[in-house]
PDB file of N, CA and C in Angstrom:
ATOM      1  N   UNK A   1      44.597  10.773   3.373  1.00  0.00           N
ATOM      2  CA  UNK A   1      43.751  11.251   2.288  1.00  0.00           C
ATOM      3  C   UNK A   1      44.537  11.459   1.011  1.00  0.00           C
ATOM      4  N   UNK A   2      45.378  12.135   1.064  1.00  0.00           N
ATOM      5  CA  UNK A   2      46.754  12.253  -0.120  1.00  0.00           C
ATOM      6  C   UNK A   2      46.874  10.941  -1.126  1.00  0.00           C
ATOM      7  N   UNK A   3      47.431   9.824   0.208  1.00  0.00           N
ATOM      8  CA  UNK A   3      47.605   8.750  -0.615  1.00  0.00           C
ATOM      9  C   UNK A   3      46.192   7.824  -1.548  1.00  0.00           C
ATOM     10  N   UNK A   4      45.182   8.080  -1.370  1.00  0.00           N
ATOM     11  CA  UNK A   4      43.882   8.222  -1.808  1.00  0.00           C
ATOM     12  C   UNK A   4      43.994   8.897  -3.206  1.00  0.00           C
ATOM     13  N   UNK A   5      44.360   9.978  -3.178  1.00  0.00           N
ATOM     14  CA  UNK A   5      44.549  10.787  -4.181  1.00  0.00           C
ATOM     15  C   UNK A   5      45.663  10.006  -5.301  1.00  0.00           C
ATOM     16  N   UNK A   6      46.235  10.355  -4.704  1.00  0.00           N
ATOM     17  CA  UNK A   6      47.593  10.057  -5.606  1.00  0.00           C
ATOM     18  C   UNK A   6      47.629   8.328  -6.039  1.00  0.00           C
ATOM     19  N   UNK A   7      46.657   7.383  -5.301  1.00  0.00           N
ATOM     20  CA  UNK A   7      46.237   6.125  -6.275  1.00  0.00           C
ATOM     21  C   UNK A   7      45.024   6.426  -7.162  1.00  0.00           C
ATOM     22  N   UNK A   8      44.078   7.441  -7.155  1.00  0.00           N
ATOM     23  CA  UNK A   8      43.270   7.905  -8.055  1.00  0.00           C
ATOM     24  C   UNK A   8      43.584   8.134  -9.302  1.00  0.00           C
ATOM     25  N   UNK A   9      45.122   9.025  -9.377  1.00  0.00           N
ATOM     26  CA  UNK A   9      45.505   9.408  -9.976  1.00  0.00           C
ATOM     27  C   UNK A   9      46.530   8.645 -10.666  1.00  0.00           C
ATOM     28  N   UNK A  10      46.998   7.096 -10.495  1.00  0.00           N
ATOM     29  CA  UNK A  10      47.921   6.304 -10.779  1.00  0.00           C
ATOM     30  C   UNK A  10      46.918   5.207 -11.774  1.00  0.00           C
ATOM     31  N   UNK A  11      45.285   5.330 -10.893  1.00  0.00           N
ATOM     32  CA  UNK A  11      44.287   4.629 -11.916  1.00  0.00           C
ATOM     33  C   UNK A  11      44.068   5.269 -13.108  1.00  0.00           C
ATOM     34  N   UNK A  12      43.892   6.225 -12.938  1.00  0.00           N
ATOM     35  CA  UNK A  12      43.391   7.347 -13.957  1.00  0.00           C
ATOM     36  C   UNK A  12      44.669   7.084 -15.060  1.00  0.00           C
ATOM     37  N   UNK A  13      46.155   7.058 -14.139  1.00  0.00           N
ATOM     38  CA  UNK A  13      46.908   6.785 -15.427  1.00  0.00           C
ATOM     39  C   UNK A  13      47.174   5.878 -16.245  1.00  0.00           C
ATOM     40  N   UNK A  14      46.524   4.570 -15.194  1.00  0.00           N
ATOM     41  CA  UNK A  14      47.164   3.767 -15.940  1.00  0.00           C
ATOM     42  C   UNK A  14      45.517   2.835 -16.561  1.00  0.00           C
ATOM     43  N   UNK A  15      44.679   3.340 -16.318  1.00  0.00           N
ATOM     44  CA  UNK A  15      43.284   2.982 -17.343  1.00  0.00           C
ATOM     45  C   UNK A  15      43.487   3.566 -18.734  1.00  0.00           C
ATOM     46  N   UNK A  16      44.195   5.295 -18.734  1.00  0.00           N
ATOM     47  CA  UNK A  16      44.230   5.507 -19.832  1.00  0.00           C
ATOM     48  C   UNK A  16      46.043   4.988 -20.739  1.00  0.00           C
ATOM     49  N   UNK A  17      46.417   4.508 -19.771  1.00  0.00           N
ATOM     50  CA  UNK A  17      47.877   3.952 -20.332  1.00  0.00           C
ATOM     51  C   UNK A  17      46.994   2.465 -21.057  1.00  0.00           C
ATOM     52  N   UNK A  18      45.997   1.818 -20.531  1.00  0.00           N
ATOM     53  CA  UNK A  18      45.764   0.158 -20.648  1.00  0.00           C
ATOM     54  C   UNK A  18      45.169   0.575 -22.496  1.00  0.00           C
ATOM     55  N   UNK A  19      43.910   1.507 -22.249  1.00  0.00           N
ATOM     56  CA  UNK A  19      43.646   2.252 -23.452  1.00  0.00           C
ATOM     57  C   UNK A  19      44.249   2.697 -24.476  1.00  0.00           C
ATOM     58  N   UNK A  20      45.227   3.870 -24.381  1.00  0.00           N
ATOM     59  CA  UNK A  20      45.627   4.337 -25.042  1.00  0.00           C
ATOM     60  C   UNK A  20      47.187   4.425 -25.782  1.00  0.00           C
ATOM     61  N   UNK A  21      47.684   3.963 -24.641  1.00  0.00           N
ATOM     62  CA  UNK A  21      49.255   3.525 -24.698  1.00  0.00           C
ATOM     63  C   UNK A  21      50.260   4.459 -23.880  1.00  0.00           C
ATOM     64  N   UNK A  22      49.398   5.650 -23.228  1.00  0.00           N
ATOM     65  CA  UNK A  22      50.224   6.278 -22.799  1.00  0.00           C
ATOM     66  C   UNK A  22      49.782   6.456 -20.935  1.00  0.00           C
ATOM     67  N   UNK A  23      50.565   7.414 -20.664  1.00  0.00           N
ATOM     68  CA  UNK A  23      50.975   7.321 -19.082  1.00  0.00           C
ATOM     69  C   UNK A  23      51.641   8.288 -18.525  1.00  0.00           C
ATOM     70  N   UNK A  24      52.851   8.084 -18.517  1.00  0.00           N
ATOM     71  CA  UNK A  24      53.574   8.949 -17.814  1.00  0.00           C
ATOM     72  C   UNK A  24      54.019  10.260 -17.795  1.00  0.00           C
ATOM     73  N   UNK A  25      54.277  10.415 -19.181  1.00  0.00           N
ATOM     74  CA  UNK A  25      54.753  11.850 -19.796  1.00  0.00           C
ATOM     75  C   UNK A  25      53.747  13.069 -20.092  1.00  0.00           C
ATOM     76  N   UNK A  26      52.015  12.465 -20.700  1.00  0.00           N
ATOM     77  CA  UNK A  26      51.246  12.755 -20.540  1.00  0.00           C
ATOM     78  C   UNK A  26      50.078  12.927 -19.786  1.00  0.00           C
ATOM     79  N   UNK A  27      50.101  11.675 -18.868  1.00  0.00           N
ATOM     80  CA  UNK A  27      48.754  12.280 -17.830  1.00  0.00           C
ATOM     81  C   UNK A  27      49.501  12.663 -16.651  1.00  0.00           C
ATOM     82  N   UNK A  28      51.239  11.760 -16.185  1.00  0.00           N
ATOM     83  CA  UNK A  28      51.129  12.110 -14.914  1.00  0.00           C
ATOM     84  C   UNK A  28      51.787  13.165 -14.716  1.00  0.00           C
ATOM     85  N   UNK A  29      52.981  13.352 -15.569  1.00  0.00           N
ATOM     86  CA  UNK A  29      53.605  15.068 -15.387  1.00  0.00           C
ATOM     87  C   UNK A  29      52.575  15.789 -15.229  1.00  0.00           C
ATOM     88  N   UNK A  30      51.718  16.067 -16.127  1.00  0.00           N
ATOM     89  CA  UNK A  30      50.894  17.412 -16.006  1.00  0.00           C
ATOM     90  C   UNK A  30      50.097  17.402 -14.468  1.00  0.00           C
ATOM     91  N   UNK A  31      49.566  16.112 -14.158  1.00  0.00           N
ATOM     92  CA  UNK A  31      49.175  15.826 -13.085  1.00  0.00           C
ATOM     93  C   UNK A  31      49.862  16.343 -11.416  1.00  0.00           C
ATOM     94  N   UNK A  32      50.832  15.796 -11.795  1.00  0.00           N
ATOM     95  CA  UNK A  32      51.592  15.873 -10.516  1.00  0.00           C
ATOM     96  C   UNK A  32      51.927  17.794 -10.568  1.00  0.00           C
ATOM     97  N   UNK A  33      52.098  18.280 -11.717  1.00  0.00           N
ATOM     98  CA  UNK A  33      52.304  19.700 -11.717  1.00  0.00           C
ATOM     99  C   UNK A  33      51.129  20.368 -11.473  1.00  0.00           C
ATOM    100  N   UNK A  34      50.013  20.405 -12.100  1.00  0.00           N
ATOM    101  CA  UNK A  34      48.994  20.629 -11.730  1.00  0.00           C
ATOM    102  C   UNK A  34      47.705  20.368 -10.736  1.00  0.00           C
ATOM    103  N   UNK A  35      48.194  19.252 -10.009  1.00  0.00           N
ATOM    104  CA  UNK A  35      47.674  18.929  -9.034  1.00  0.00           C
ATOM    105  C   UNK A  35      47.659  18.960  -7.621  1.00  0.00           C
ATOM    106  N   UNK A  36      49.158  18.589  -7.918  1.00  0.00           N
ATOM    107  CA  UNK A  36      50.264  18.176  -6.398  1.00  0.00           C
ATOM    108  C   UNK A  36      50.835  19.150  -6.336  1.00  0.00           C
ATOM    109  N   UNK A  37      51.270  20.436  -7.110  1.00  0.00           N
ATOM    110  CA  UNK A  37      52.078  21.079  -7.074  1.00  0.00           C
ATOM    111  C   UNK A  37      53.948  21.403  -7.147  1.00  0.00           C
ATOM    112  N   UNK A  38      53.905  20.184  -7.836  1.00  0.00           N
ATOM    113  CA  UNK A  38      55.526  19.539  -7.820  1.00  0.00           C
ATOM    114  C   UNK A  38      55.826  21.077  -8.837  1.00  0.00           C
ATOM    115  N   UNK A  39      57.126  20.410  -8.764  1.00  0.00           N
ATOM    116  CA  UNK A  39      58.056  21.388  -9.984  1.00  0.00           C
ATOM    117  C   UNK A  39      58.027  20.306 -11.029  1.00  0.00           C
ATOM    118  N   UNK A  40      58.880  21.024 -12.373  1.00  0.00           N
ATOM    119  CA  UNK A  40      58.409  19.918 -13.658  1.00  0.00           C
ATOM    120  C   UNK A  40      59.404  18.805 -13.227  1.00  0.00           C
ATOM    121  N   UNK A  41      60.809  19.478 -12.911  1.00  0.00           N
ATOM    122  CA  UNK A  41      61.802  18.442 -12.521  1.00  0.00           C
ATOM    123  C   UNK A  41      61.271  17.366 -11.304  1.00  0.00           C
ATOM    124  N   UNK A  42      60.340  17.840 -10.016  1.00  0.00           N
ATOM    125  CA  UNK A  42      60.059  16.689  -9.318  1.00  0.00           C
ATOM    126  C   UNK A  42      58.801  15.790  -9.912  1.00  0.00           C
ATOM    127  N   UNK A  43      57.964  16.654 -10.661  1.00  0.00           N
ATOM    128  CA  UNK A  43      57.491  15.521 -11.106  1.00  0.00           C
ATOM    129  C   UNK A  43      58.003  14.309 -12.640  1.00  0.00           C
ATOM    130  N   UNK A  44      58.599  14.819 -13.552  1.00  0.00           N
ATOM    131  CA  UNK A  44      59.494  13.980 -13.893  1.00  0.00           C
ATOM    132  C   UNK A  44      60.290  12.867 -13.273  1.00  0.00           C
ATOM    133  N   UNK A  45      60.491  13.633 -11.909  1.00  0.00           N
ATOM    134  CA  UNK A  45      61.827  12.214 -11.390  1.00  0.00           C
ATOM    135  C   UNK A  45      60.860  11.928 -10.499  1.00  0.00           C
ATOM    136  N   UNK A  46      59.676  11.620 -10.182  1.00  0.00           N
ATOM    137  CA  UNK A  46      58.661  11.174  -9.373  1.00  0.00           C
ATOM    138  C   UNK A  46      58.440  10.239 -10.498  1.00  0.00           C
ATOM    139  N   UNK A  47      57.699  10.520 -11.630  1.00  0.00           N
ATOM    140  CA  UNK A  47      57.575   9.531 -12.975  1.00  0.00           C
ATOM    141  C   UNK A  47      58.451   8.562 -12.718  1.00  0.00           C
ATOM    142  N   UNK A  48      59.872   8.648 -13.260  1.00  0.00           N
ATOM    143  CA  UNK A  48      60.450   7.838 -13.186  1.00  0.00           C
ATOM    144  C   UNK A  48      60.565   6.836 -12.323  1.00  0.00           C
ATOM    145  N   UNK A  49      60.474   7.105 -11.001  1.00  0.00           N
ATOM    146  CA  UNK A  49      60.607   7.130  -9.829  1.00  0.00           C
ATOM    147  C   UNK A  49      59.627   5.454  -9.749  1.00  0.00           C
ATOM    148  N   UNK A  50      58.011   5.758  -9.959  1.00  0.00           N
ATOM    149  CA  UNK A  50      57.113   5.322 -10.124  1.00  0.00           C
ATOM    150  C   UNK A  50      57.278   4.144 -11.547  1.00  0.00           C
ATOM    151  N   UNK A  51      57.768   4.331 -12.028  1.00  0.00           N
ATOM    152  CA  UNK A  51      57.828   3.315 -13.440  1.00  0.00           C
ATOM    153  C   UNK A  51      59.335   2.713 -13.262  1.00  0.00           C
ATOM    154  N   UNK A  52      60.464   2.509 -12.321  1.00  0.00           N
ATOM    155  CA  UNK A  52      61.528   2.246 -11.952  1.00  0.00           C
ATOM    156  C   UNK A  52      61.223   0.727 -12.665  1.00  0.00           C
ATOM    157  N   UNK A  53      61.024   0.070 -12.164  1.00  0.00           N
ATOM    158  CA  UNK A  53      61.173  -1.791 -12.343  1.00  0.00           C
ATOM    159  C   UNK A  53      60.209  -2.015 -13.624  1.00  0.00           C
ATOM    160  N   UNK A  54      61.239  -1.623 -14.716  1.00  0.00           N
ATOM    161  CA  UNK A  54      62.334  -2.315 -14.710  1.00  0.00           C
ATOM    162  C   UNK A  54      62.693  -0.448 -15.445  1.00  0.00           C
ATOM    163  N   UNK A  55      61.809  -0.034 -15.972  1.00  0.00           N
ATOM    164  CA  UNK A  55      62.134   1.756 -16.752  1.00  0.00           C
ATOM    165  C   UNK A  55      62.740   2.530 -15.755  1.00  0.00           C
ATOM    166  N   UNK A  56      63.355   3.173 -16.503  1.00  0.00           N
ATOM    167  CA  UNK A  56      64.360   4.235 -16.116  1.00  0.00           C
ATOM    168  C   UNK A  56      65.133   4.628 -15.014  1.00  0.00           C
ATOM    169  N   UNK A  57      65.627   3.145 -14.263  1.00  0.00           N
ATOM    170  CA  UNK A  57      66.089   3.007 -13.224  1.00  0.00           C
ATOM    171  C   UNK A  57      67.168   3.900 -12.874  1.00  0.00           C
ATOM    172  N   UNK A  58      67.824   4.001 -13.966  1.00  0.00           N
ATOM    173  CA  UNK A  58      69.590   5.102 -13.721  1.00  0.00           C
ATOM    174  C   UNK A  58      68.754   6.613 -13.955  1.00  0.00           C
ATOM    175  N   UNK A  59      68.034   6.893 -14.348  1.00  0.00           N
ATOM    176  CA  UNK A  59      67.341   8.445 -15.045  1.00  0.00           C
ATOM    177  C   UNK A  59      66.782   8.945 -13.403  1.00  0.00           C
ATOM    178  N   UNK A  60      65.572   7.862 -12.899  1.00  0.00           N
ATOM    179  CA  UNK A  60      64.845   7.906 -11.295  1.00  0.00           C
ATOM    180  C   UNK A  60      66.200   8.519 -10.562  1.00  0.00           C
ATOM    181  N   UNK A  61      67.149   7.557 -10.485  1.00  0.00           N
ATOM    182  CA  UNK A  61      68.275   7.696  -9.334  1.00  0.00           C
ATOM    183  C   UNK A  61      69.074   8.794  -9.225  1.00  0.00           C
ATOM    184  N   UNK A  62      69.260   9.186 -10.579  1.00  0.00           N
ATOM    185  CA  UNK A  62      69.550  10.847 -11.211  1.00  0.00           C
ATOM    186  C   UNK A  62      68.761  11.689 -10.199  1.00  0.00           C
ATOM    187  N   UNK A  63      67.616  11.630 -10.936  1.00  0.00           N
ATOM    188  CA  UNK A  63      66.784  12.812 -10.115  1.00  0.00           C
ATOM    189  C   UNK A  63      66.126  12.261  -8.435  1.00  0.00           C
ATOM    190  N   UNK A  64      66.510  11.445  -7.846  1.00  0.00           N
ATOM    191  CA  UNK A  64      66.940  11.343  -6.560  1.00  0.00           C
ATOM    192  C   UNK A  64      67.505  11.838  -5.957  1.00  0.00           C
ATOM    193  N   UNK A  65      68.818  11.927  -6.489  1.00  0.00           N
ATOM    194  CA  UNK A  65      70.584  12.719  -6.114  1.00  0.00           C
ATOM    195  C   UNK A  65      69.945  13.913  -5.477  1.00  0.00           C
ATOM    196  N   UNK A  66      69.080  14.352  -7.070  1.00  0.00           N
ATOM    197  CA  UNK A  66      69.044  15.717  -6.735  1.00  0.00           C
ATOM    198  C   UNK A  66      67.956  16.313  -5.628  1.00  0.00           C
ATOM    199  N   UNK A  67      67.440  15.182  -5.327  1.00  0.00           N
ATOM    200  CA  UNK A  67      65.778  15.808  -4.491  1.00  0.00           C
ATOM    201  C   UNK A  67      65.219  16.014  -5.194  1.00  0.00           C
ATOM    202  N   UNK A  68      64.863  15.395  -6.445  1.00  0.00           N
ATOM    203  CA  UNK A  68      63.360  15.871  -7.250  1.00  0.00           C
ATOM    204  C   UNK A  68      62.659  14.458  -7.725  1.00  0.00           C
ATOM    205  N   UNK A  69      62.506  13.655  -6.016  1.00  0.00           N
ATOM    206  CA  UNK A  69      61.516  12.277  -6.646  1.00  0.00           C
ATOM    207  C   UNK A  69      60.906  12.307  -5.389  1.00  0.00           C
ATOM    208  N   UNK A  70      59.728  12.564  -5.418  1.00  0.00           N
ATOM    209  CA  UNK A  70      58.522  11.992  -3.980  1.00  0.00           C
ATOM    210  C   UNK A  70      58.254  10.470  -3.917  1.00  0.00           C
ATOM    211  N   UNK A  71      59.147   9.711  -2.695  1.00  0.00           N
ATOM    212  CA  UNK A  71      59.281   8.228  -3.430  1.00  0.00           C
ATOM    213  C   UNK A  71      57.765   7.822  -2.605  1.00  0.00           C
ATOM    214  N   UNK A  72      57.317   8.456  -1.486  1.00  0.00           N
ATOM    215  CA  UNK A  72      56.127   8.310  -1.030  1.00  0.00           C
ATOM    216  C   UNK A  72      54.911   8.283  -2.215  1.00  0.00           C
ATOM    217  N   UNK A  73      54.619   8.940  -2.515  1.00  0.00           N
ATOM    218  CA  UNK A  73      54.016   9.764  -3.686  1.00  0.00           C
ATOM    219  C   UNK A  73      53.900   8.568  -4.995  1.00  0.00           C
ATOM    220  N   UNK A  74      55.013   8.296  -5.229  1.00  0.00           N
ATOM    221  CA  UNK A  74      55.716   7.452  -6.543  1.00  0.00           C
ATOM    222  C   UNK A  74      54.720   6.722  -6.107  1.00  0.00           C
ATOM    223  N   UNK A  75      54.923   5.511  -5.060  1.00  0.00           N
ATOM    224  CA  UNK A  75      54.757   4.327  -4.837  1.00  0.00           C
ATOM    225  C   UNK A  75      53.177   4.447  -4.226  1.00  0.00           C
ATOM    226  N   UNK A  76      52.770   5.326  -4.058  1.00  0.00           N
ATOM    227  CA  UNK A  76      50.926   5.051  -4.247  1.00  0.00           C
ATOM    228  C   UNK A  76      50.857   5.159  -5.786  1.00  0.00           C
ATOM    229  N   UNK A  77      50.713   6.064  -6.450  1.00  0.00           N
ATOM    230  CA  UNK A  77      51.002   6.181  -7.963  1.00  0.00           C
ATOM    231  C   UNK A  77      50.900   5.224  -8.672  1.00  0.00           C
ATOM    232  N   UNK A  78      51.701   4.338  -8.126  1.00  0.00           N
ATOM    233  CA  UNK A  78      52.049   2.868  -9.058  1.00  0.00           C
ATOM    234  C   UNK A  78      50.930   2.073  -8.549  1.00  0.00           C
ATOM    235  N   UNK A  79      50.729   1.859  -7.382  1.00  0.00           N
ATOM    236  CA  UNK A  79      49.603   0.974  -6.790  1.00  0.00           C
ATOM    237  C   UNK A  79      48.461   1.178  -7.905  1.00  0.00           C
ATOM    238  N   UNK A  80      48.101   2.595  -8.092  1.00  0.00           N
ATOM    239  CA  UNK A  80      47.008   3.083  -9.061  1.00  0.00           C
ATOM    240  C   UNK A  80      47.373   2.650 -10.158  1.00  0.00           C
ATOM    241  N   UNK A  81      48.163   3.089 -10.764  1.00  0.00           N
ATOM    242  CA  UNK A  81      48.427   2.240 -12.248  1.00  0.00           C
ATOM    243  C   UNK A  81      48.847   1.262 -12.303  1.00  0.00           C
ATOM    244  N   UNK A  82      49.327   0.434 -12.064  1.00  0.00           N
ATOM    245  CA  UNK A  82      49.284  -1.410 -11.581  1.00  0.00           C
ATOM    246  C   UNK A  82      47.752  -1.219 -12.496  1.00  0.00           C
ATOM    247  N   UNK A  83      46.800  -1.403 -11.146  1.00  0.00           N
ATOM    248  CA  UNK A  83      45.470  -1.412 -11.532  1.00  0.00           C
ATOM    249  C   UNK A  83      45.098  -1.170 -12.717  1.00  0.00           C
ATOM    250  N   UNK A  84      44.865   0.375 -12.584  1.00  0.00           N
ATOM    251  CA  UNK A  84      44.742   1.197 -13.897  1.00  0.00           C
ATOM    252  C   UNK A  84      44.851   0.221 -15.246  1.00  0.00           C
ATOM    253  N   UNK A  85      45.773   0.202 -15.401  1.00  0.00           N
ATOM    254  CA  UNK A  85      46.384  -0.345 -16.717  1.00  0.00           C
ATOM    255  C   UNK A  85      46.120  -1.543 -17.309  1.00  0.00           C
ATOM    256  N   UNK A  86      45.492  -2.635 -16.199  1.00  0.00           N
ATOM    257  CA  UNK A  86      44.526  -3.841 -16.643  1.00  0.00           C
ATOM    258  C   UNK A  86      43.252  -3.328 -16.588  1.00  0.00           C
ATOM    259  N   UNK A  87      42.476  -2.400 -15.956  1.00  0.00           N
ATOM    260  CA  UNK A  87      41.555  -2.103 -16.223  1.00  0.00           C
ATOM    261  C   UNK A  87      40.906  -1.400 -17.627  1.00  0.00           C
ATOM    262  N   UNK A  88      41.968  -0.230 -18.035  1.00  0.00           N
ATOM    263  CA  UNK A  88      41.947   0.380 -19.299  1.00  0.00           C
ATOM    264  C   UNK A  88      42.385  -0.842 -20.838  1.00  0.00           C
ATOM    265  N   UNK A  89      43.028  -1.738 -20.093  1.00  0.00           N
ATOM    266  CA  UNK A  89      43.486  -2.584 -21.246  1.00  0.00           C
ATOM    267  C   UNK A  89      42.130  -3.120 -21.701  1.00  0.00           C
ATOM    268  N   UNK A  90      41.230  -3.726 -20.328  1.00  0.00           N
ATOM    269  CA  UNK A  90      39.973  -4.520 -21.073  1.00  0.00           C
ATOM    270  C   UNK A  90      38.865  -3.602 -21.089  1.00  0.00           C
ATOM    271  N   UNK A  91      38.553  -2.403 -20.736  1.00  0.00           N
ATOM    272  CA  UNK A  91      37.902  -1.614 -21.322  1.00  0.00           C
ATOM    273  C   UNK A  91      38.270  -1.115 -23.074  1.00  0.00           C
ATOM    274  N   UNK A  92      39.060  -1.291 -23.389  1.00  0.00           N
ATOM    275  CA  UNK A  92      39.306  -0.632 -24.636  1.00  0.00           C
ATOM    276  C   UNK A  92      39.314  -1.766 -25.916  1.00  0.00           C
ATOM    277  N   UNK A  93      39.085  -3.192 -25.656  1.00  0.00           N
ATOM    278  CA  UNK A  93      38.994  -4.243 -26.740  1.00  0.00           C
ATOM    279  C   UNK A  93      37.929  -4.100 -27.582  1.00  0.00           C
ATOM    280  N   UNK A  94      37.224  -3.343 -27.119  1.00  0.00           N
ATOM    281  CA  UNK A  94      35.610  -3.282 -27.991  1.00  0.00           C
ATOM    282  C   UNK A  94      35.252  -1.819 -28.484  1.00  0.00           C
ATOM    283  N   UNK A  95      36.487  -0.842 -28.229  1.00  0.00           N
ATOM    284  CA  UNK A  95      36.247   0.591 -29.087  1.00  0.00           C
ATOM    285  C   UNK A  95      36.946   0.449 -30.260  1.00  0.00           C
ATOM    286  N   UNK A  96      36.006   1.019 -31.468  1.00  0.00           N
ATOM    287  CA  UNK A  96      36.635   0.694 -32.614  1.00  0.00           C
ATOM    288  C   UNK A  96      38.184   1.280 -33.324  1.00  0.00           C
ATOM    289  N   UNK A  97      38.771   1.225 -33.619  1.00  0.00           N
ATOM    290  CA  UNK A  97      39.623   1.768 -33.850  1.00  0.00           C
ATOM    291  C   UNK A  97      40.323   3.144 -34.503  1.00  0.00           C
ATOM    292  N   UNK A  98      39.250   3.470 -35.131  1.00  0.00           N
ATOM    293  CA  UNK A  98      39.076   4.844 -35.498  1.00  0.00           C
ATOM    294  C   UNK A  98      38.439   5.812 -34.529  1.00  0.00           C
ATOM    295  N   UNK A  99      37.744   5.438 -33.799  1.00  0.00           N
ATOM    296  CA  UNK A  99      37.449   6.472 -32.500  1.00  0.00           C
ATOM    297  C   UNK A  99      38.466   6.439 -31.601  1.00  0.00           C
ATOM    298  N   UNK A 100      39.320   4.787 -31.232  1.00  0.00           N
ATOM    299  CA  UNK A 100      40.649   5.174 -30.334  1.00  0.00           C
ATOM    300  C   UNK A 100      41.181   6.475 -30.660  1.00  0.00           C
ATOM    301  N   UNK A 101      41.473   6.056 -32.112  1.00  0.00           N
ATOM    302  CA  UNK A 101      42.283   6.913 -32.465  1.00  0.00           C
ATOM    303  C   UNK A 101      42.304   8.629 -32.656  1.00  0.00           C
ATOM    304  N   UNK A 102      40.881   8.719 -33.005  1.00  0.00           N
ATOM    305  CA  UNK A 102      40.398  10.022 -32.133  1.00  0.00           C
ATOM    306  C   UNK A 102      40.361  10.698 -30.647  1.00  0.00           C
ATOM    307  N   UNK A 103      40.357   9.469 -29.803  1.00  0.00           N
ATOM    308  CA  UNK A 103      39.928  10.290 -28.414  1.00  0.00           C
ATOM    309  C   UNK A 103      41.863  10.615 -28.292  1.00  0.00           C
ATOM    310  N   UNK A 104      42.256   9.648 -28.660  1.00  0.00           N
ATOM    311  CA  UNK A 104      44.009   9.697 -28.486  1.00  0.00           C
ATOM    312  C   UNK A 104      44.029  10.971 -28.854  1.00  0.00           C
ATOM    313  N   UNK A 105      44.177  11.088 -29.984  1.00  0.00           N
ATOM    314  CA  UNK A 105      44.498  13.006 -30.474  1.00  0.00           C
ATOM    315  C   UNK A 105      43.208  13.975 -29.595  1.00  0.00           C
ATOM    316  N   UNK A 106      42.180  14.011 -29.264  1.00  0.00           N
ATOM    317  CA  UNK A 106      41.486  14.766 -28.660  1.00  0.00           C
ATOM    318  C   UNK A 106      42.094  15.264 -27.289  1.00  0.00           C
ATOM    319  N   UNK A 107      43.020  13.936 -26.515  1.00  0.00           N
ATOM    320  CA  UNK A 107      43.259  13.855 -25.587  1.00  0.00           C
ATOM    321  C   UNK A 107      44.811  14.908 -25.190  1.00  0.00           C
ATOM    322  N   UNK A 108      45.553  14.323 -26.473  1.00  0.00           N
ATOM    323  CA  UNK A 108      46.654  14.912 -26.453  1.00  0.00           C
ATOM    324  C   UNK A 108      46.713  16.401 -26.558  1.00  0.00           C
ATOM    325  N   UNK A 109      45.787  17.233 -27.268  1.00  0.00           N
ATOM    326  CA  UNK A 109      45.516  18.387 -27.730  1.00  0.00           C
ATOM    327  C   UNK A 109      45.355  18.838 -26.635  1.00  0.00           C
ATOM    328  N   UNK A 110      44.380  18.236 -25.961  1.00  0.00           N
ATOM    329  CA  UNK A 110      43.774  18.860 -24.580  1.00  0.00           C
ATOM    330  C   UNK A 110      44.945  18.851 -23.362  1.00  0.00           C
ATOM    331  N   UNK A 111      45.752  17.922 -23.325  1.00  0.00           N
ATOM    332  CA  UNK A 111      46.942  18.053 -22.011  1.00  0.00           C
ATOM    333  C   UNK A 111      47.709  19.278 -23.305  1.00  0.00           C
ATOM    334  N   UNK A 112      47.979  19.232 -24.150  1.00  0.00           N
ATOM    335  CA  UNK A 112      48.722  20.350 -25.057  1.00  0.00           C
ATOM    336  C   UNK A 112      48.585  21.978 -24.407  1.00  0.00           C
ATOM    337  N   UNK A 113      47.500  22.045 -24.738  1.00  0.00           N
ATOM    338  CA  UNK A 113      46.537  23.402 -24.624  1.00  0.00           C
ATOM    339  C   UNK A 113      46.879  23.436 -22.956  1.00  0.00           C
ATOM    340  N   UNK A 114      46.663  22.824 -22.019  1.00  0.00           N
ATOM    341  CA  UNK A 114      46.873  22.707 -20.788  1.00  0.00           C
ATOM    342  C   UNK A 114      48.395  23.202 -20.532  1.00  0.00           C
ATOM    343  N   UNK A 115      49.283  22.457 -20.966  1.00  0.00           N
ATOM    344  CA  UNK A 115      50.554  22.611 -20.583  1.00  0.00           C
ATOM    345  C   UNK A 115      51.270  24.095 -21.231  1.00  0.00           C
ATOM    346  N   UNK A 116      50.237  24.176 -22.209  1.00  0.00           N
ATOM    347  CA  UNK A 116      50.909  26.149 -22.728  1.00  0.00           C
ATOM    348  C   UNK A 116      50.360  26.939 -22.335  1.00  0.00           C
ATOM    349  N   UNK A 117      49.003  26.650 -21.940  1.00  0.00           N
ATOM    350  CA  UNK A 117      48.459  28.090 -21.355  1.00  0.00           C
ATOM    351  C   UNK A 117      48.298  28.501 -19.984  1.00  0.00           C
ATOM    352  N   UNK A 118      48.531  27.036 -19.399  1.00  0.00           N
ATOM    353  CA  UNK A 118      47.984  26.874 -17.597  1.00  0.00           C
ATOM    354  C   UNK A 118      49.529  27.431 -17.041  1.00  0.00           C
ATOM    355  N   UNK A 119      49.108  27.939 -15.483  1.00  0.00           N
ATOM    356  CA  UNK A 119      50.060  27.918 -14.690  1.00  0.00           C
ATOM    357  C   UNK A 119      50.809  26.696 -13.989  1.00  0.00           C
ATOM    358  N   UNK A 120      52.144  26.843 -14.042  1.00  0.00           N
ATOM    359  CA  UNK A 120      52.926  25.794 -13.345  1.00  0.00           C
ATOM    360  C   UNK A 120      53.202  26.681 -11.882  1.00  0.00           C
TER     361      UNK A 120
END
């Protein structure tokens, strides 16, 4: 069931990565902290972890060393955003560009507000 989850959550990132341009730093940290319950450091080196080939291969292996990458975890993740990320790419050819550019800042505000006021 987990791994269910955690490709939900790799779509989710990477529809709004195909969209918006982003991914990792913004939907899935907060995600994996707020969801999964990681620490910031495992979900960071889970990120990485997950975006390895060809990004941040020496940074992932770092936070390996240390025990802060769920490589289980990672690698459903990616399955989801694989996906994700062609899906969000051709959903987003036909929103105009001034509303992208709104939901982008609406979006960011909102993981913002999340990450200062919520519990880790």
């Amino acid at each position: 069931m987990s791994q269910l989850l955690y490709i939900a959550v790799g779509v989710t990132a990477g529809v709004l990565s195909g969209m918006l341009g982003i991914g990792g730093g913004i939907i899935l940290i907060p995600a994996l902290i707020f969801i999964f319950g990681l620490s910031q450091l495992q979900a960071q080196g889970t990120t990485l972890a997950l975006m390895v080939p060809p990004i941040g291969l020496l940074a992932a292996l770092r936070y390996y060393q240390s025990g802060n990458v769920k490589l289980g975890m990672a690698g459903f993740i990616c399955l989801g955003f694989f996906a994700g990320g062609l899906i969000g790419a051709n959903l987003v050819q036909n929103i105009p560009e001034h509303l992208l550019r709104r939901i982008f800042a609406v979006f960011l505000f909102l993981v913002s507000l999340r990450m200062f006021f919520g519990k880790a």
